[in-house]
N, C-alpha and C. Protein backbone atom coordinates (compact mmCIF):
# COMPACT_ATOMS: atom_id res chain seq x y z
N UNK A 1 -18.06 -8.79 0.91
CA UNK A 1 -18.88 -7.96 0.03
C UNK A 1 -18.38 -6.53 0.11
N UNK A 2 -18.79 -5.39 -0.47
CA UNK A 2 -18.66 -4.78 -0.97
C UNK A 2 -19.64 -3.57 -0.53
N UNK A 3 -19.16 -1.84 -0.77
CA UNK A 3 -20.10 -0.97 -0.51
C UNK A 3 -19.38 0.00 -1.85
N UNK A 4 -20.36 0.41 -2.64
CA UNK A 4 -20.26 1.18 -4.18
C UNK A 4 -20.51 2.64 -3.33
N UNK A 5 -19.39 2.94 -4.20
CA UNK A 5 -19.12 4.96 -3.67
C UNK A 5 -19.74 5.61 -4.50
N UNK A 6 -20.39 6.98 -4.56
CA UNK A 6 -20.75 7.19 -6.08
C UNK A 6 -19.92 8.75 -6.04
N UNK A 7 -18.92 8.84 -6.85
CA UNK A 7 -17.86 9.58 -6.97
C UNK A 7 -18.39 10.94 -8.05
N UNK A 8 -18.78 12.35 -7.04
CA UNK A 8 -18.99 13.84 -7.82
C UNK A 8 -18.64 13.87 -9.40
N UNK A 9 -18.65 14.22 -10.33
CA UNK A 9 -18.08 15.00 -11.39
C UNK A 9 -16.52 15.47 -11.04
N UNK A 10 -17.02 16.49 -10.21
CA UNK A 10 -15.57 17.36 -9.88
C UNK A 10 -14.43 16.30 -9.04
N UNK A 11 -14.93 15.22 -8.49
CA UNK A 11 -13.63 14.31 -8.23
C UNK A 11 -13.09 13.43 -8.85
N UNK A 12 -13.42 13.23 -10.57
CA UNK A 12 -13.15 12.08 -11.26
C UNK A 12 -12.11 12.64 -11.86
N UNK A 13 -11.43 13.51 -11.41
CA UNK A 13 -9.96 13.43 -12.26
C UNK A 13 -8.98 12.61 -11.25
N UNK A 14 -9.62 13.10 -9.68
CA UNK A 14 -9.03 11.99 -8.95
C UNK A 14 -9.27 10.57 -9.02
N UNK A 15 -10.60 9.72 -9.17
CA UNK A 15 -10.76 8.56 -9.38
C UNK A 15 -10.57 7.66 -10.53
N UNK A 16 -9.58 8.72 -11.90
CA UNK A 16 -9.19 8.04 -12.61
C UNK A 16 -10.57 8.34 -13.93
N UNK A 17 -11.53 9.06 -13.37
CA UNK A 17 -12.88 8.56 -14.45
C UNK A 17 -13.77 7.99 -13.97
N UNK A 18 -13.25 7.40 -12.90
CA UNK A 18 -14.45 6.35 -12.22
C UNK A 18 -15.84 7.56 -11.40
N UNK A 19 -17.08 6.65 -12.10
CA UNK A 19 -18.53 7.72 -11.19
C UNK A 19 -18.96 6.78 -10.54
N UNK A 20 -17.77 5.50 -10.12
CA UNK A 20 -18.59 4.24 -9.30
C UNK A 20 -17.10 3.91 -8.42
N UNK A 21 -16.97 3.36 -7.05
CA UNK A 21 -16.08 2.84 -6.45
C UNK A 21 -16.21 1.90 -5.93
N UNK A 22 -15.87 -0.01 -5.82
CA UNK A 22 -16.51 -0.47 -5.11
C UNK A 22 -15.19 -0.68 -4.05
N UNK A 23 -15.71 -0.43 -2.33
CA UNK A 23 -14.51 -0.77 -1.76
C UNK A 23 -15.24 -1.59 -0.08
N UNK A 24 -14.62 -2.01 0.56
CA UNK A 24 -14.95 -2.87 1.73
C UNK A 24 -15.66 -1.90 2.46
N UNK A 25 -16.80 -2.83 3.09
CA UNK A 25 -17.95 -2.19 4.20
C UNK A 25 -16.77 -1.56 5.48
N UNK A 26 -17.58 -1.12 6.48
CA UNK A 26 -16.89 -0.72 7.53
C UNK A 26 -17.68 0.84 8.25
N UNK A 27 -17.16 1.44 8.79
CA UNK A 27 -17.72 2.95 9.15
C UNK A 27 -16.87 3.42 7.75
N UNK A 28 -17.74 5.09 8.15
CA UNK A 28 -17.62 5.98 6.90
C UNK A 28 -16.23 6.15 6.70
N UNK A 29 -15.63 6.35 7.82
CA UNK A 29 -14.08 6.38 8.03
C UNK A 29 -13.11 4.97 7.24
N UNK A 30 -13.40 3.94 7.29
CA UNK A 30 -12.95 3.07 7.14
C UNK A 30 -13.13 3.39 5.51
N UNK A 31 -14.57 3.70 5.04
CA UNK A 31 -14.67 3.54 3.44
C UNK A 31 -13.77 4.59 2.88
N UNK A 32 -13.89 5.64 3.64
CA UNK A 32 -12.69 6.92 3.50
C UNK A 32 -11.41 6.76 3.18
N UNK A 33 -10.93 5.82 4.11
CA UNK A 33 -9.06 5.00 4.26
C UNK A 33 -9.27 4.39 2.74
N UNK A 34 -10.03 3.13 2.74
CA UNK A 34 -10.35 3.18 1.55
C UNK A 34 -10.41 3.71 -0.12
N UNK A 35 -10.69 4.59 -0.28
CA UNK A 35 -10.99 5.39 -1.09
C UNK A 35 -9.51 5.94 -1.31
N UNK A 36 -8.88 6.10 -0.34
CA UNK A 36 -7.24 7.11 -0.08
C UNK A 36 -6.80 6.11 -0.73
N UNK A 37 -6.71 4.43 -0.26
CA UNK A 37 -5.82 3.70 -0.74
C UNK A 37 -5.68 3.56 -2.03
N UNK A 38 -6.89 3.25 -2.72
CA UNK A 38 -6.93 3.31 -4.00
C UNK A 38 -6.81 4.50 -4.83
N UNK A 39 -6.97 5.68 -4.42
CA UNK A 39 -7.19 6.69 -5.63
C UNK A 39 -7.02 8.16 -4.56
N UNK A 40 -5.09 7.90 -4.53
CA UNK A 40 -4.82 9.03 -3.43
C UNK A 40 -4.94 10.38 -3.52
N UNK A 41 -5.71 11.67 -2.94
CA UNK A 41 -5.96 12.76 -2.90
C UNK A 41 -7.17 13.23 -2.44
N UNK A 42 -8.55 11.53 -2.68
CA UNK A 42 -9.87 11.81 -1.74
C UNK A 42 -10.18 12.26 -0.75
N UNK A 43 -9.02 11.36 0.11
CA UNK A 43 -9.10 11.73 1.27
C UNK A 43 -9.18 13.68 1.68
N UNK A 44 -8.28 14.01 1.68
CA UNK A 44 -8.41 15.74 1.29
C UNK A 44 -8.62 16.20 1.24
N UNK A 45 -10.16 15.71 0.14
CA UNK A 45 -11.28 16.78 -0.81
C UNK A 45 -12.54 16.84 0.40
N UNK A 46 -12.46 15.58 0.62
CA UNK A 46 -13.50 15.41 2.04
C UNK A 46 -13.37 15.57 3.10
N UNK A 47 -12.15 15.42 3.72
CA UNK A 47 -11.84 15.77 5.16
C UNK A 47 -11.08 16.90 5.64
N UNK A 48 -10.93 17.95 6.36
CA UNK A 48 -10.54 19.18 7.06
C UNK A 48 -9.19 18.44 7.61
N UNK A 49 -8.54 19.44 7.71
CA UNK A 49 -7.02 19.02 8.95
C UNK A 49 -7.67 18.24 10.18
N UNK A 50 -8.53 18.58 10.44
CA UNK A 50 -8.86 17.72 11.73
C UNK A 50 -9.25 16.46 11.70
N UNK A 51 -9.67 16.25 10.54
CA UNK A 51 -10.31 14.47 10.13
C UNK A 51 -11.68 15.18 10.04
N UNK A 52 -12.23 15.70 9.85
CA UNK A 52 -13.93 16.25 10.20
C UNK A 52 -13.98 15.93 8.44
N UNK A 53 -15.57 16.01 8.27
CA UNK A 53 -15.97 15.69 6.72
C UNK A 53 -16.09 17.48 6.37
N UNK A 54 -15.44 18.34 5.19
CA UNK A 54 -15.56 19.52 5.41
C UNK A 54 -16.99 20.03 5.41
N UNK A 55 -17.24 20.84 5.22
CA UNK A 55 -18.59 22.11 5.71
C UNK A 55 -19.39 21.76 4.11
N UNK A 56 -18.16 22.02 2.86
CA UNK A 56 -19.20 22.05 1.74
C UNK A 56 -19.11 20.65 0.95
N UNK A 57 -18.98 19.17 1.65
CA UNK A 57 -19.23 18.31 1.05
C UNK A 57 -20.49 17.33 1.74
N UNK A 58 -21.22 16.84 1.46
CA UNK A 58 -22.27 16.33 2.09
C UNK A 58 -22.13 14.57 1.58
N UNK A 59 -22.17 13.81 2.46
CA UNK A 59 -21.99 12.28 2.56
C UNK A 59 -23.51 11.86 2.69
N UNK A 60 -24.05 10.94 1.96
CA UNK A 60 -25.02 10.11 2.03
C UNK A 60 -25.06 8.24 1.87
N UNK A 61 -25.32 7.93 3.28
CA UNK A 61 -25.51 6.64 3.07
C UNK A 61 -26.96 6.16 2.51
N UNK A 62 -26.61 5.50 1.28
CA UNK A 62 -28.08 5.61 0.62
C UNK A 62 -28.76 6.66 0.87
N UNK A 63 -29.96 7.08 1.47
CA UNK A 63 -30.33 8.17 1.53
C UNK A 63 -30.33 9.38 2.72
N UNK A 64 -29.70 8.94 4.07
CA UNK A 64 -29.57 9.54 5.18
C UNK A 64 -28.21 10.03 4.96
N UNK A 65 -28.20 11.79 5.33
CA UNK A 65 -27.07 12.44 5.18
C UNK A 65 -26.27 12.25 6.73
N UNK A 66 -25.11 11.90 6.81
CA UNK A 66 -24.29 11.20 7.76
C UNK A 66 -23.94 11.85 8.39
N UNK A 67 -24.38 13.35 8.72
CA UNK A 67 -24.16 14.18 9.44
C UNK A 67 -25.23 14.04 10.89
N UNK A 68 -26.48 13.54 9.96
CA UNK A 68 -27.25 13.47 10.89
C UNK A 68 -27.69 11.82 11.80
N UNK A 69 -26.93 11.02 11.31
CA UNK A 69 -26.13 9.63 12.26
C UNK A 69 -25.46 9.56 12.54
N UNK A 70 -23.90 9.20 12.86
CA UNK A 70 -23.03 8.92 13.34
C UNK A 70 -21.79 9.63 12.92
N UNK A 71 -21.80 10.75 12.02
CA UNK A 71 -20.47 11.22 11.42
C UNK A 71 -19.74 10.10 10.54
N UNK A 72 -18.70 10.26 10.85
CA UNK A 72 -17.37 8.96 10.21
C UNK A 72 -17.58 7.82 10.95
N UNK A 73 -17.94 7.73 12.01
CA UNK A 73 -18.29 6.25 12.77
C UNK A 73 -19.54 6.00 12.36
N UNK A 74 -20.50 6.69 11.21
CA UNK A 74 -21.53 5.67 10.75
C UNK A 74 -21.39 4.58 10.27
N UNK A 75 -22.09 3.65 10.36
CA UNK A 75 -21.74 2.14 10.07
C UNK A 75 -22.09 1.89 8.43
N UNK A 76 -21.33 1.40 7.50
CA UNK A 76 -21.67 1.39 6.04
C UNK A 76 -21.82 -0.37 5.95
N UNK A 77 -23.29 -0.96 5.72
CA UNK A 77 -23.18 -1.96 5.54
C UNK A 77 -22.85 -2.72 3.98
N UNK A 78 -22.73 -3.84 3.94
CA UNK A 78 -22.37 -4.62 2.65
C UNK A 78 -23.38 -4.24 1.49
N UNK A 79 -23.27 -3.93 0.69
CA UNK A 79 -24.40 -3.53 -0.31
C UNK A 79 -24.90 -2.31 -0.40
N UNK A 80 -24.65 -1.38 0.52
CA UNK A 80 -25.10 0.15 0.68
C UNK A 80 -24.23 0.67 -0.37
N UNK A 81 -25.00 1.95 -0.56
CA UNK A 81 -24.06 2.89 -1.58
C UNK A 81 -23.91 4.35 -0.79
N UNK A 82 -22.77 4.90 -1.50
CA UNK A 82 -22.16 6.11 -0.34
C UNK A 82 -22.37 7.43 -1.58
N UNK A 83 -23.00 8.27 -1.11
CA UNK A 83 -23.01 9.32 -2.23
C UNK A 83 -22.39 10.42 -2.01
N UNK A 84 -21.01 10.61 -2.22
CA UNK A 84 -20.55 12.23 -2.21
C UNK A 84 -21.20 13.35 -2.78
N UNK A 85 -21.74 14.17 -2.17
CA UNK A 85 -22.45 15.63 -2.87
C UNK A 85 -21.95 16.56 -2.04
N UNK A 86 -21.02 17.25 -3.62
CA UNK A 86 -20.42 18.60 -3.55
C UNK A 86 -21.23 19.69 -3.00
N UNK A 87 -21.35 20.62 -2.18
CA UNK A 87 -22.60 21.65 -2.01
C UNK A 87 -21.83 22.75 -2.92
N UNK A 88 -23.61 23.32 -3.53
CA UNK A 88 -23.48 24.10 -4.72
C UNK A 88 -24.21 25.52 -4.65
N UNK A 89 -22.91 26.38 -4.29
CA UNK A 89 -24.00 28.16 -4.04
C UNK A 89 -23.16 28.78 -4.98
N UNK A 90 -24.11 29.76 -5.29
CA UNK A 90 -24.22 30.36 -5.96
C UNK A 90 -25.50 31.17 -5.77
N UNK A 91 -25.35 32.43 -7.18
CA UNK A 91 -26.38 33.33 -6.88
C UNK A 91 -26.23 34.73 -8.28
């Protein structure tokens, strides 16, 4: 089975168009590799030189932001959905 990504606005020039991804369960990391394999440059937008998820993108498994479970070793089960949200300041 399967875990559906739900891919920003601002990253669908990378995903081809796609505002849906479906790719194999695993940790966040794993859906990450993922995501690279198919539709290379994600990786990038989300992760710092260090592998860290950067400062202004926010990851949600279904509704818990993954900062506050497990980081990249949160566990993404079969059927969950992963929500990338861009953070947005302004003023």
């Amino acid at each position: 089975m399967a875990v559906t990504v739900r891919i920003p606005t601002t990253l669908r020039p990378l995903s081809g168009g796609a505002s849906t991804i479906d790719v194999e369960s695993g940790s966040l990391a794993d859906v990450i590799t993922a995501l690279e394999s198919a539709h290379p440059g994600l990786r990038d937008r989300l992760l710092d030189d260090d592998g860290s998820l950067r400062k202004f993108v926010n990851v949600f498994v279904d509704d818990d932001d993954v900062r506050y479970l497990e980081g990249l070793d949160t566990k993404v089960p079969d059927g969950q959905t992963v929500s990338i949200i861009p953070a947005v300041a302004g003023g």
